[in-house]
C-alpha atoms as a PDB file:
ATOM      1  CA  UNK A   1       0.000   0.000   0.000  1.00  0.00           C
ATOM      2  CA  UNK A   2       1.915   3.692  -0.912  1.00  0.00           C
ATOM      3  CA  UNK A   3       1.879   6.009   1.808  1.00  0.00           C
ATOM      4  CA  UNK A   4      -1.346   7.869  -0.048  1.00  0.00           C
ATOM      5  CA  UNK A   5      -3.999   5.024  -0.181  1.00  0.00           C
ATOM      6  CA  UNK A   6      -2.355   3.961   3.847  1.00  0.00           C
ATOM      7  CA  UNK A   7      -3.352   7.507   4.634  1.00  0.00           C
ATOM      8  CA  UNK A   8      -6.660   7.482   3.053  1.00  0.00           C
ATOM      9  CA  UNK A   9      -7.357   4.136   5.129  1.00  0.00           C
ATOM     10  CA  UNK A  10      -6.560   5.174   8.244  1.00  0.00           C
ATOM     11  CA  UNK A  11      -8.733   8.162   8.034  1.00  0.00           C
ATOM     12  CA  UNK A  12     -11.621   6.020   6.967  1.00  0.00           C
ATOM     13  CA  UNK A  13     -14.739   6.011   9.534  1.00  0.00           C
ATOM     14  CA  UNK A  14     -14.738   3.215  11.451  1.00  0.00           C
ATOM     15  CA  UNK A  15     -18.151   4.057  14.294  1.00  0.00           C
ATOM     16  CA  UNK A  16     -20.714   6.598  12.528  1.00  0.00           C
ATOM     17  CA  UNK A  17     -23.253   7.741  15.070  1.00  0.00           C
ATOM     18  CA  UNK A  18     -26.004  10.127  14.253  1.00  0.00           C
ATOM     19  CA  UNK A  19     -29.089  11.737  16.476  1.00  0.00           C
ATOM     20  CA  UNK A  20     -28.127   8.982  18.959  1.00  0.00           C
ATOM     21  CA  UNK A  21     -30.485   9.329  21.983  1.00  0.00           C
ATOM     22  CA  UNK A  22     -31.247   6.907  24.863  1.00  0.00           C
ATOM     23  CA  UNK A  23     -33.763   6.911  27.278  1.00  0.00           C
ATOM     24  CA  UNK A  24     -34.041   4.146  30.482  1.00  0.00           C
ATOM     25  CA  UNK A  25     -37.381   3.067  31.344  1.00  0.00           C
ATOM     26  CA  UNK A  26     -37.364   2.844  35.397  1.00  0.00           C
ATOM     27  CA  UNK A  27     -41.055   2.180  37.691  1.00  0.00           C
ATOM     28  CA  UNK A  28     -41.004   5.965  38.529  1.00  0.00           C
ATOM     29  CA  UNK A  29     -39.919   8.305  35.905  1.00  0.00           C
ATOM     30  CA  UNK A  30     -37.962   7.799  32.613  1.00  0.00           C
ATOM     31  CA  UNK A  31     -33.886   8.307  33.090  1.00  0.00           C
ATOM     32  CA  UNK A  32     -32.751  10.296  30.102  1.00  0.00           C
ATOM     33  CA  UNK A  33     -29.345   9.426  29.328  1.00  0.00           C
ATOM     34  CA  UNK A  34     -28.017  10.649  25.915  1.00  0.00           C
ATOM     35  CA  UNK A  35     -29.388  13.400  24.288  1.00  0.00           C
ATOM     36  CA  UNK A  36     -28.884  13.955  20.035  1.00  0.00           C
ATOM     37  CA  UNK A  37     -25.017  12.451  19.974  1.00  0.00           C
ATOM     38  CA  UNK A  38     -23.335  13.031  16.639  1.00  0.00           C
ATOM     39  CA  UNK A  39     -20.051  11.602  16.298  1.00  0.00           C
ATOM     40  CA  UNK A  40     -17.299   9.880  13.922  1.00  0.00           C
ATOM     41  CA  UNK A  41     -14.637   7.807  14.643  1.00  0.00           C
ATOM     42  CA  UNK A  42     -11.738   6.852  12.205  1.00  0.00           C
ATOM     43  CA  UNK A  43      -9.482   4.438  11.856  1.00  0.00           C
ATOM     44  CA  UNK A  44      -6.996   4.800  14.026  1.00  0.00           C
ATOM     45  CA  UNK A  45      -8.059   7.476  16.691  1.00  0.00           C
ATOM     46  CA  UNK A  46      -7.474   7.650  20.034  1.00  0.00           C
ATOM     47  CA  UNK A  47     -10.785   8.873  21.048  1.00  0.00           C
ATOM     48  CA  UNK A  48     -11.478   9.455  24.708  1.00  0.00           C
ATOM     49  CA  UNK A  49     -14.755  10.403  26.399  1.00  0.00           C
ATOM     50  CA  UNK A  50     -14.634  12.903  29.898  1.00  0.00           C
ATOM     51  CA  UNK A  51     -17.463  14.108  31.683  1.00  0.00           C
ATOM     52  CA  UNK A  52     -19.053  14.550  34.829  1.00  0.00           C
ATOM     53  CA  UNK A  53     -20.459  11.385  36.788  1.00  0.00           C
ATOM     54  CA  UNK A  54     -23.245   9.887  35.417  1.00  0.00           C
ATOM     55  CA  UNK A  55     -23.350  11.967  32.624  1.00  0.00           C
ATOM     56  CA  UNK A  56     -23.640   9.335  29.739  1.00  0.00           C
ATOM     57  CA  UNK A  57     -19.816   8.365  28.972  1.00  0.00           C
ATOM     58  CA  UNK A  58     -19.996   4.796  29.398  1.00  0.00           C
ATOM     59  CA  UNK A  59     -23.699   4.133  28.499  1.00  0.00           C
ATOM     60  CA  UNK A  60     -22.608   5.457  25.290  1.00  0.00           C
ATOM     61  CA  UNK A  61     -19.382   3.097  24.632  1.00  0.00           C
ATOM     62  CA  UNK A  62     -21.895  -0.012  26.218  1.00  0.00           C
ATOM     63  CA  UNK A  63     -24.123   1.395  22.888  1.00  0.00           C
ATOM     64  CA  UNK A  64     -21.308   1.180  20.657  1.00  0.00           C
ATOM     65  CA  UNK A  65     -19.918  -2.210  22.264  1.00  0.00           C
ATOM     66  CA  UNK A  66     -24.212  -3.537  21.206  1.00  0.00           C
ATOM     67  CA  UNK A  67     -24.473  -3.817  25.794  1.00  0.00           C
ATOM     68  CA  UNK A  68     -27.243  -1.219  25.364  1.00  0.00           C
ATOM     69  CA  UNK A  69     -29.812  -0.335  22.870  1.00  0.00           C
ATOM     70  CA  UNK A  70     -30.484   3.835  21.783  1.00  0.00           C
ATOM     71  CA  UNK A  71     -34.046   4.812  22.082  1.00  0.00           C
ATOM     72  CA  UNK A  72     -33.646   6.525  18.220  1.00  0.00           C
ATOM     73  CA  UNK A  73     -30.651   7.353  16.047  1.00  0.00           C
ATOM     74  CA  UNK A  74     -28.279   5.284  14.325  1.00  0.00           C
ATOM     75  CA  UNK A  75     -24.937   3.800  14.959  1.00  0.00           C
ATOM     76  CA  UNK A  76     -22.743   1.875  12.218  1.00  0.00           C
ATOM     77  CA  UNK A  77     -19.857  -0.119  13.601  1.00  0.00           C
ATOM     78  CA  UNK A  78     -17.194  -0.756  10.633  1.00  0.00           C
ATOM     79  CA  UNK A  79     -19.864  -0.322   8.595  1.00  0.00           C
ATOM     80  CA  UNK A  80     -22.470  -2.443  10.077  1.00  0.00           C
ATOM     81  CA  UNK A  81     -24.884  -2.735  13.272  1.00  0.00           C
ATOM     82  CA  UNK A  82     -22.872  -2.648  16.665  1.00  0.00           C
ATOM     83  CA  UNK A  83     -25.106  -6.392  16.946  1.00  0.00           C
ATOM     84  CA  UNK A  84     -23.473  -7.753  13.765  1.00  0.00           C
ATOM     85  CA  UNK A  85     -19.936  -6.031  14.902  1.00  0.00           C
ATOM     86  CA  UNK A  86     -20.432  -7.861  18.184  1.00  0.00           C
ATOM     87  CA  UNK A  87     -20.999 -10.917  16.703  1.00  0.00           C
ATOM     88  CA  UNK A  88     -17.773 -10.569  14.439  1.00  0.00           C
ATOM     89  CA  UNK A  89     -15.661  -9.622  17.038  1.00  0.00           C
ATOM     90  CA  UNK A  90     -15.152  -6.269  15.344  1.00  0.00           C
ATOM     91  CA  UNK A  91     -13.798  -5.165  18.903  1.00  0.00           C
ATOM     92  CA  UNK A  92     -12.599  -5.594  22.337  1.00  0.00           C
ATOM     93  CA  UNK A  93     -13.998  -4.644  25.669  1.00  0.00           C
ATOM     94  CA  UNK A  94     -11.962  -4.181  28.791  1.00  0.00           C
ATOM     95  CA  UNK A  95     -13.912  -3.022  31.691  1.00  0.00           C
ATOM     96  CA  UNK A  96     -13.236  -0.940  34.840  1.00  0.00           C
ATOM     97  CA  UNK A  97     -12.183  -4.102  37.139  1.00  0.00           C
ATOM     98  CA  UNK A  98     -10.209  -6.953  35.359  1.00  0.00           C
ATOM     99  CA  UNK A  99     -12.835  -9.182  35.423  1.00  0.00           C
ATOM    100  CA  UNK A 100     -10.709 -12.419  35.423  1.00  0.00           C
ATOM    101  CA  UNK A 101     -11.688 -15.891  36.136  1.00  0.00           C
ATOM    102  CA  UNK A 102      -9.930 -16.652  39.390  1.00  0.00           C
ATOM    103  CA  UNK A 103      -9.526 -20.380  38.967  1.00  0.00           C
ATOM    104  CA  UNK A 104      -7.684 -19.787  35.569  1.00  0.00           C
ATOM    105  CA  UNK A 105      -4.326 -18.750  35.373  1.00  0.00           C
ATOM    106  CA  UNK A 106      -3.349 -15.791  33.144  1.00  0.00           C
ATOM    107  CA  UNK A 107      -2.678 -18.018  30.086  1.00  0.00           C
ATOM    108  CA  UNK A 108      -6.025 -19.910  30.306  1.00  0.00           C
ATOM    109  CA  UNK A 109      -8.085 -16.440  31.020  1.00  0.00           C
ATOM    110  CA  UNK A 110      -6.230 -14.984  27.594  1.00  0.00           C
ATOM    111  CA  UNK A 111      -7.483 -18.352  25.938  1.00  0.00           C
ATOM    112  CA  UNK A 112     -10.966 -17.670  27.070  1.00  0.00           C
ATOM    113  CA  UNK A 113     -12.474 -15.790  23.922  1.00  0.00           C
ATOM    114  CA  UNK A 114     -10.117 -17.956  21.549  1.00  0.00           C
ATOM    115  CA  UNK A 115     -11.912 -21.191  22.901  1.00  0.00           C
ATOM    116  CA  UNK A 116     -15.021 -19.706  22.076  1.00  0.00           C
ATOM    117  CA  UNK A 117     -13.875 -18.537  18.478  1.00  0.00           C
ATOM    118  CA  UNK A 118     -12.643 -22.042  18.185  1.00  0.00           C
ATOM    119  CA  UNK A 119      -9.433 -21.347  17.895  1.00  0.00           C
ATOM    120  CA  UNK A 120      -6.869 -24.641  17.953  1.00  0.00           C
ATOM    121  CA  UNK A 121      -4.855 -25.525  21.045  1.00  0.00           C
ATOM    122  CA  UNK A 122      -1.451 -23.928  18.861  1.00  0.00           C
ATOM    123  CA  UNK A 123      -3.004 -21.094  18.240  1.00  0.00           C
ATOM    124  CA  UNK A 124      -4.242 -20.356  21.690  1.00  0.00           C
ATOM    125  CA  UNK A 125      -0.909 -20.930  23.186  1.00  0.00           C
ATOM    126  CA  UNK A 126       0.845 -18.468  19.794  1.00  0.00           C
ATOM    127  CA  UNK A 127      -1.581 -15.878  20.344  1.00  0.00           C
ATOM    128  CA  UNK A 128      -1.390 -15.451  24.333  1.00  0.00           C
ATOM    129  CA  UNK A 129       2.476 -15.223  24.117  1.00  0.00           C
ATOM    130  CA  UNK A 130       2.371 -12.806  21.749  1.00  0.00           C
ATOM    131  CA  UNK A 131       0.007 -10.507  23.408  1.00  0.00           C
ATOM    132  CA  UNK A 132       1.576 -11.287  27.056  1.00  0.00           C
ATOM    133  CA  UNK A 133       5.169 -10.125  25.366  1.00  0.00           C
ATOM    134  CA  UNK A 134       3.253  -6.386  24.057  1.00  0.00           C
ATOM    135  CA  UNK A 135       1.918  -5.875  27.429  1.00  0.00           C
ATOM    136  CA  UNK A 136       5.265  -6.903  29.514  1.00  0.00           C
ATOM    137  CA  UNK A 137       4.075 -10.157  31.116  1.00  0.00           C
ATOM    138  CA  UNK A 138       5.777 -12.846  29.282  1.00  0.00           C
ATOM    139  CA  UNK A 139       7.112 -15.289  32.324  1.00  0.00           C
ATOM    140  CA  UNK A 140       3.399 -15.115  34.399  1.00  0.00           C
ATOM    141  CA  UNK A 141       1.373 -17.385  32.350  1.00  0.00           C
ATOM    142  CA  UNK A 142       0.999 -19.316  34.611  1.00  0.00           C
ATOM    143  CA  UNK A 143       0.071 -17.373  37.681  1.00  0.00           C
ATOM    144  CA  UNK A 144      -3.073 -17.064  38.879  1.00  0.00           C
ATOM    145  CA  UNK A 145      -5.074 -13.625  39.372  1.00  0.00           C
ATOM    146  CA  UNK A 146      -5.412 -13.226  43.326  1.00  0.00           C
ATOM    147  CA  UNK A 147      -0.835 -13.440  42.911  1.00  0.00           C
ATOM    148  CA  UNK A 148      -1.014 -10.345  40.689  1.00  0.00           C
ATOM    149  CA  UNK A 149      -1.000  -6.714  41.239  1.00  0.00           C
ATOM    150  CA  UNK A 150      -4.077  -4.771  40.289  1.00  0.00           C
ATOM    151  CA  UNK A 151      -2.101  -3.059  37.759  1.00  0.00           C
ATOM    152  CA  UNK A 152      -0.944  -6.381  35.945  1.00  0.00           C
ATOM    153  CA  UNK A 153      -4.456  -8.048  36.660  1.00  0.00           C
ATOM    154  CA  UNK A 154      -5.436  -5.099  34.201  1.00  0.00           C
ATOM    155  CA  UNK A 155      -2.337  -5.658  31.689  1.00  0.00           C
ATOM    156  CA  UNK A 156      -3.718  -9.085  30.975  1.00  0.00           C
ATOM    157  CA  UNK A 157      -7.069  -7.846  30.536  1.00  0.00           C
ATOM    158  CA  UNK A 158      -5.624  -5.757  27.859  1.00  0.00           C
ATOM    159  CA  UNK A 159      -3.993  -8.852  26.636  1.00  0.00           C
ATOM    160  CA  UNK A 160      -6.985 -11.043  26.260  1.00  0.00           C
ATOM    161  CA  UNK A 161      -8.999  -8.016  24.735  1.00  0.00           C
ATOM    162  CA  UNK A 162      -6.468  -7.799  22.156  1.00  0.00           C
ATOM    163  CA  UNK A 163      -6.009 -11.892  21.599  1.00  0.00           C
ATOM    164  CA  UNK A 164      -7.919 -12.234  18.629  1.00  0.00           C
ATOM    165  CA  UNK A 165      -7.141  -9.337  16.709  1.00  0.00           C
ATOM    166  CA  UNK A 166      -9.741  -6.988  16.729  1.00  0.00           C
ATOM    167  CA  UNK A 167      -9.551  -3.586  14.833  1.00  0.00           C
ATOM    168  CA  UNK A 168     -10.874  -1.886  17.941  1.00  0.00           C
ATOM    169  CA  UNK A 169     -10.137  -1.248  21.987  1.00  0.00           C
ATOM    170  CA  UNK A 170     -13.149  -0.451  23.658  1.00  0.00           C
ATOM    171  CA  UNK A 171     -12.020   0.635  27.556  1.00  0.00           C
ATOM    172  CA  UNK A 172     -14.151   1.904  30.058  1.00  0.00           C
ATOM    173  CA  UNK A 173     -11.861   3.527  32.859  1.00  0.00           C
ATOM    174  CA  UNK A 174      -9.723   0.664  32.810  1.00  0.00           C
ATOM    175  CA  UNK A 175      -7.120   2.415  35.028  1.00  0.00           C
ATOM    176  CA  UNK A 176      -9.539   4.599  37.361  1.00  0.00           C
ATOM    177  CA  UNK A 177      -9.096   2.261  40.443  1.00  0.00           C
ATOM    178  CA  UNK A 178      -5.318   2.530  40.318  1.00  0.00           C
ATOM    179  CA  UNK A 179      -2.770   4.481  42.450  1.00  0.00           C
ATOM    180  CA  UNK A 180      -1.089   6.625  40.494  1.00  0.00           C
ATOM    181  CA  UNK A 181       1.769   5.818  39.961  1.00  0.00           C
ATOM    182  CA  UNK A 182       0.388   2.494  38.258  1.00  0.00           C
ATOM    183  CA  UNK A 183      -1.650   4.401  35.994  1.00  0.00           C
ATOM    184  CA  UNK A 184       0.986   6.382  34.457  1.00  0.00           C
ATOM    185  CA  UNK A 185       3.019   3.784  34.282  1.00  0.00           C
ATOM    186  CA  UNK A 186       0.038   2.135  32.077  1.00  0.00           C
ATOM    187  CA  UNK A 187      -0.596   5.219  30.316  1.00  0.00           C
ATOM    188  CA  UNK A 188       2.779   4.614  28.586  1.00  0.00           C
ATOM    189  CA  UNK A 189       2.296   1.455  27.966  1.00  0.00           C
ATOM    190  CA  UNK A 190      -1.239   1.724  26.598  1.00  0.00           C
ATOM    191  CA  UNK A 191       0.060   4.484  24.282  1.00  0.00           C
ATOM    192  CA  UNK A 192       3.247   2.011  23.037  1.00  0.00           C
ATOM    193  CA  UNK A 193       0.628  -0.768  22.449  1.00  0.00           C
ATOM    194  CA  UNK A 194      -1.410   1.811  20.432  1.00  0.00           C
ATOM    195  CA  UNK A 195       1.403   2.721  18.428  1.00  0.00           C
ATOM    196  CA  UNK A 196       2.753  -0.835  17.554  1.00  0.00           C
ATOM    197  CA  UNK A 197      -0.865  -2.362  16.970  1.00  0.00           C
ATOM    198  CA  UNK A 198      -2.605   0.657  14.858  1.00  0.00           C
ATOM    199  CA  UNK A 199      -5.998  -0.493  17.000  1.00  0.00           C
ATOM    200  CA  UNK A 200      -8.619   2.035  16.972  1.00  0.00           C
ATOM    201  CA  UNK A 201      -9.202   2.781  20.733  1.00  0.00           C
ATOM    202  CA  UNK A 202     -12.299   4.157  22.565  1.00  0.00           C
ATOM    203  CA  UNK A 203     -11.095   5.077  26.033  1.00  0.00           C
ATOM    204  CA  UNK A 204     -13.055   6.524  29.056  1.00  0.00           C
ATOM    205  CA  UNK A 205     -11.927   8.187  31.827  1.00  0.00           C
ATOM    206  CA  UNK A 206     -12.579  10.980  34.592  1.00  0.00           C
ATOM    207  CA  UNK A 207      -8.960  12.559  34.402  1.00  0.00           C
ATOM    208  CA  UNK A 208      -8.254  15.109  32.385  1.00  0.00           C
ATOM    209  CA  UNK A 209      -4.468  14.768  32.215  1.00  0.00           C
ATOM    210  CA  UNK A 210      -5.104  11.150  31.419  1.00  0.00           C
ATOM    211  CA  UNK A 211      -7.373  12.269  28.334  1.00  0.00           C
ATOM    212  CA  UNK A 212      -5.327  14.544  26.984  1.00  0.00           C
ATOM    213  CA  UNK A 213      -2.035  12.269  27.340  1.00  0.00           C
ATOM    214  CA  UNK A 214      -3.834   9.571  25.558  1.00  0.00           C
ATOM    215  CA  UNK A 215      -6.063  10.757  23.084  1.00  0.00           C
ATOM    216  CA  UNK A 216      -5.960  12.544  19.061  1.00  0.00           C
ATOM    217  CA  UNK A 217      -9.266  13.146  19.954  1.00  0.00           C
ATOM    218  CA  UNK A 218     -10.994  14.016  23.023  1.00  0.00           C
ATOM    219  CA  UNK A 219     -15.225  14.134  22.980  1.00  0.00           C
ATOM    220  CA  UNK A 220     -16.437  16.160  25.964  1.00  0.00           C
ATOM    221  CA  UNK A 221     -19.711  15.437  27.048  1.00  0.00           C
ATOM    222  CA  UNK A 222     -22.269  17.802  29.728  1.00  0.00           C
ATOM    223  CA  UNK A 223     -24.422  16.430  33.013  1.00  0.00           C
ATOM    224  CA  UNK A 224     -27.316  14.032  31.849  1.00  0.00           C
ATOM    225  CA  UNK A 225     -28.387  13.628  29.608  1.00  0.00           C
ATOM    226  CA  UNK A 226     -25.665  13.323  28.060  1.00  0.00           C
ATOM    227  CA  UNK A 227     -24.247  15.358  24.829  1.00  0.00           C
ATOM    228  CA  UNK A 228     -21.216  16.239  22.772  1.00  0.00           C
ATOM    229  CA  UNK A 229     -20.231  19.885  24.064  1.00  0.00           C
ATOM    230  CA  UNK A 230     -16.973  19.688  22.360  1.00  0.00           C
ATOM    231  CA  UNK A 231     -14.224  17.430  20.223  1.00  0.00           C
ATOM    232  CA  UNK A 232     -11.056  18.623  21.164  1.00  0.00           C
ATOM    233  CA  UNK A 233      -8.083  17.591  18.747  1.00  0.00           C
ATOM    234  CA  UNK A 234      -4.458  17.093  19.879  1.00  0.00           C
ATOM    235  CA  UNK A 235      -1.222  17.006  17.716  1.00  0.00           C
ATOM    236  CA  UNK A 236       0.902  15.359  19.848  1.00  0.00           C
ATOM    237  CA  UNK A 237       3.730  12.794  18.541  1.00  0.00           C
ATOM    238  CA  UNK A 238       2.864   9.745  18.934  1.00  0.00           C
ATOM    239  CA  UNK A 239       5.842   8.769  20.653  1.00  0.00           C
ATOM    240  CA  UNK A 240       5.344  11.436  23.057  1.00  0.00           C
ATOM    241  CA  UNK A 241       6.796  11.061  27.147  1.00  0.00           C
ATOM    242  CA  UNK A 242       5.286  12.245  30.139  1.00  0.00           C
ATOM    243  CA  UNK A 243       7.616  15.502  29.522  1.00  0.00           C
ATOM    244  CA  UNK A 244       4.941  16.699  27.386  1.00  0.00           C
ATOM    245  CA  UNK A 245       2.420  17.584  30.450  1.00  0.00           C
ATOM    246  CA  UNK A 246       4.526  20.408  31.113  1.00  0.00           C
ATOM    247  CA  UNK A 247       4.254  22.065  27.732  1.00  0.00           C
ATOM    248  CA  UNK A 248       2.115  24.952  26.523  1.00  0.00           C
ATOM    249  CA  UNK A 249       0.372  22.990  23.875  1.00  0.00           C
ATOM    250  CA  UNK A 250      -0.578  20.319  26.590  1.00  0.00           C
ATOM    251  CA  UNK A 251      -1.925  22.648  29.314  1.00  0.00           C
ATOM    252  CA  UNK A 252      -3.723  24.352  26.527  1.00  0.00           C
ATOM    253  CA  UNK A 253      -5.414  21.950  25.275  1.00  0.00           C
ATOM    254  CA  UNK A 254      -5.898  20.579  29.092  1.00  0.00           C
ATOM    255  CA  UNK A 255      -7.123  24.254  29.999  1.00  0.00           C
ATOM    256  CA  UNK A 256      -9.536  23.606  26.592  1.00  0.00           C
ATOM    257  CA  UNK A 257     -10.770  20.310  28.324  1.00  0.00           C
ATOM    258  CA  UNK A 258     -11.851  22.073  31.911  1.00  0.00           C
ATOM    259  CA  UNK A 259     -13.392  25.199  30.280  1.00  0.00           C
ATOM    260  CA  UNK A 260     -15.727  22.765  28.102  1.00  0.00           C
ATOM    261  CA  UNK A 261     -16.953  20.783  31.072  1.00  0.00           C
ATOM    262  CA  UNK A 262     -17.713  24.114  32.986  1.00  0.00           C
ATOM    263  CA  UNK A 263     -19.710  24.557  29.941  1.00  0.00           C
ATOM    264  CA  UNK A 264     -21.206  21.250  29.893  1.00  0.00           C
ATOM    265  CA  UNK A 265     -22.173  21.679  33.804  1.00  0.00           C
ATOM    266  CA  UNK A 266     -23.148  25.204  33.680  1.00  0.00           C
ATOM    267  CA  UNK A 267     -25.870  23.583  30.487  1.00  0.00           C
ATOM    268  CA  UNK A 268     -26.807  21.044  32.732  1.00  0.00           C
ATOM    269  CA  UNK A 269     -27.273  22.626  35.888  1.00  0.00           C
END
């Protein structure tokens, strides 16, 4: 592929999402959770959503991931329905806590969604390797959750999200329950894994720093119901250290970030 046509691809739109609204149903009164959310994901991003509490953020990656169902708009995932994207493993999810089966060990809970793709034996043990190696845990395959750190507990989570190739990362505050020194150490390592595996990655968090470390793109979203107040770009390099937090362009674009969810608040209030 010449560098032209690569370009081209990776600016392709890979989630298309258009007068999105969701509304839960409860005995008393009906929750309103999204409100009109218009948004476009390429190939390639490193989106993140921020927000307030409650304010819609991970209701609206649990829409993209097919978990919940919008009340009216449309969503296209790769170019298809987030059910049919679901079903072809167009993506994976790792959640706020690990979520790892305690009487597996790490290689066995990496094997998990291979086993159910039917996967061979060869392939399992190839693929869960590889992925341990990109997230620094080659040597503890055989260890069993409860003897890892929270912080490595979440590394393999990473690992098994990423086993079977997907073309996305969905992560919902994966790091938000770690000290933090952990989760900068993570934040480097989830922006070398981005780099070497060209994933698309949908990333939620509470931490402004964290978002605009991360993230090309950063969607900022107001108090329920939730909606887009602003999409804040970032032209960082990608191979970018932690020296960059003390640059202009980074507390800019950090002092961009706070201003819009003052907005977002002040709408919502």
């Amino acid at each position: 592929m010449n560098e032209s046509s690569s370009s081209k691809a990776s600016q392709s739109t890979i989630i298309d999402i258009s007068n999105l609204y969701l509304t839960f149903e409860t005995q008393t009164e009906p929750v309103h959770a999204l409100s009109d959310v218009n948004l476009q994901v390429n190939s390639g991003d490193f989106l993140s959503f921020i927000g307030p509490s409650g304010c819609g953020k991970t209701t609206l990656l649990r829409v993209i991931a097919d978990l919940e169902k919008p009340t009216s708009g449309t969503i296209s995932v790769e170019g298809q329905s987030p059910h049919e994207a679901r079903l072809n493993r167009s993506y994976g999810y790792v959640f706020q806590t690990p979520a790892l089966l305690p009487w597996r060990n790490v290689e066995s809970n990496i094997h998990l969604p291979l086993e159910v793709s039917g996967y061979s034996k060869h392939e399992q043990k190839k693929l869960s390797q590889h992925y341990l190696s990109l997230v620094g845990l080659s040597g503890f395959e055989k260890k069993y959750p409860w003897q890892l750190s929270g912080g490595m507990q979440q590394r393999v989570s990473i690992a098994r999200a990423l086993s079977f190739d997907p073309g996305m990362l969905l992560m919902d505050e994966p790091f938000g329950a770690l000290d933090e020194i952990t989760r900068d150490r993570l934040n480097e390592e989830l922006l070398r894994l981005w780099q070497e595996t060209q994933k698309t990655v949908v990333f939620v968090t509470h931490s402004i720093p964290e978002a605009v470390f991360l993230s090309n793109k950063i969607v900022v979203m107001s108090d329920r119901p939730g909606k887009i107040i602003d999409i804040i770009e970032t032209n960082f390099p990608k191979d970018r250290t932690f020296d960059i937090r003390e640059t202009p362009e980074f507390l800019e674009a950090s002092q961009r970030v706070r201003e819009a969810l003052k907005e977002g608040h002040n709408d919502g209030s």
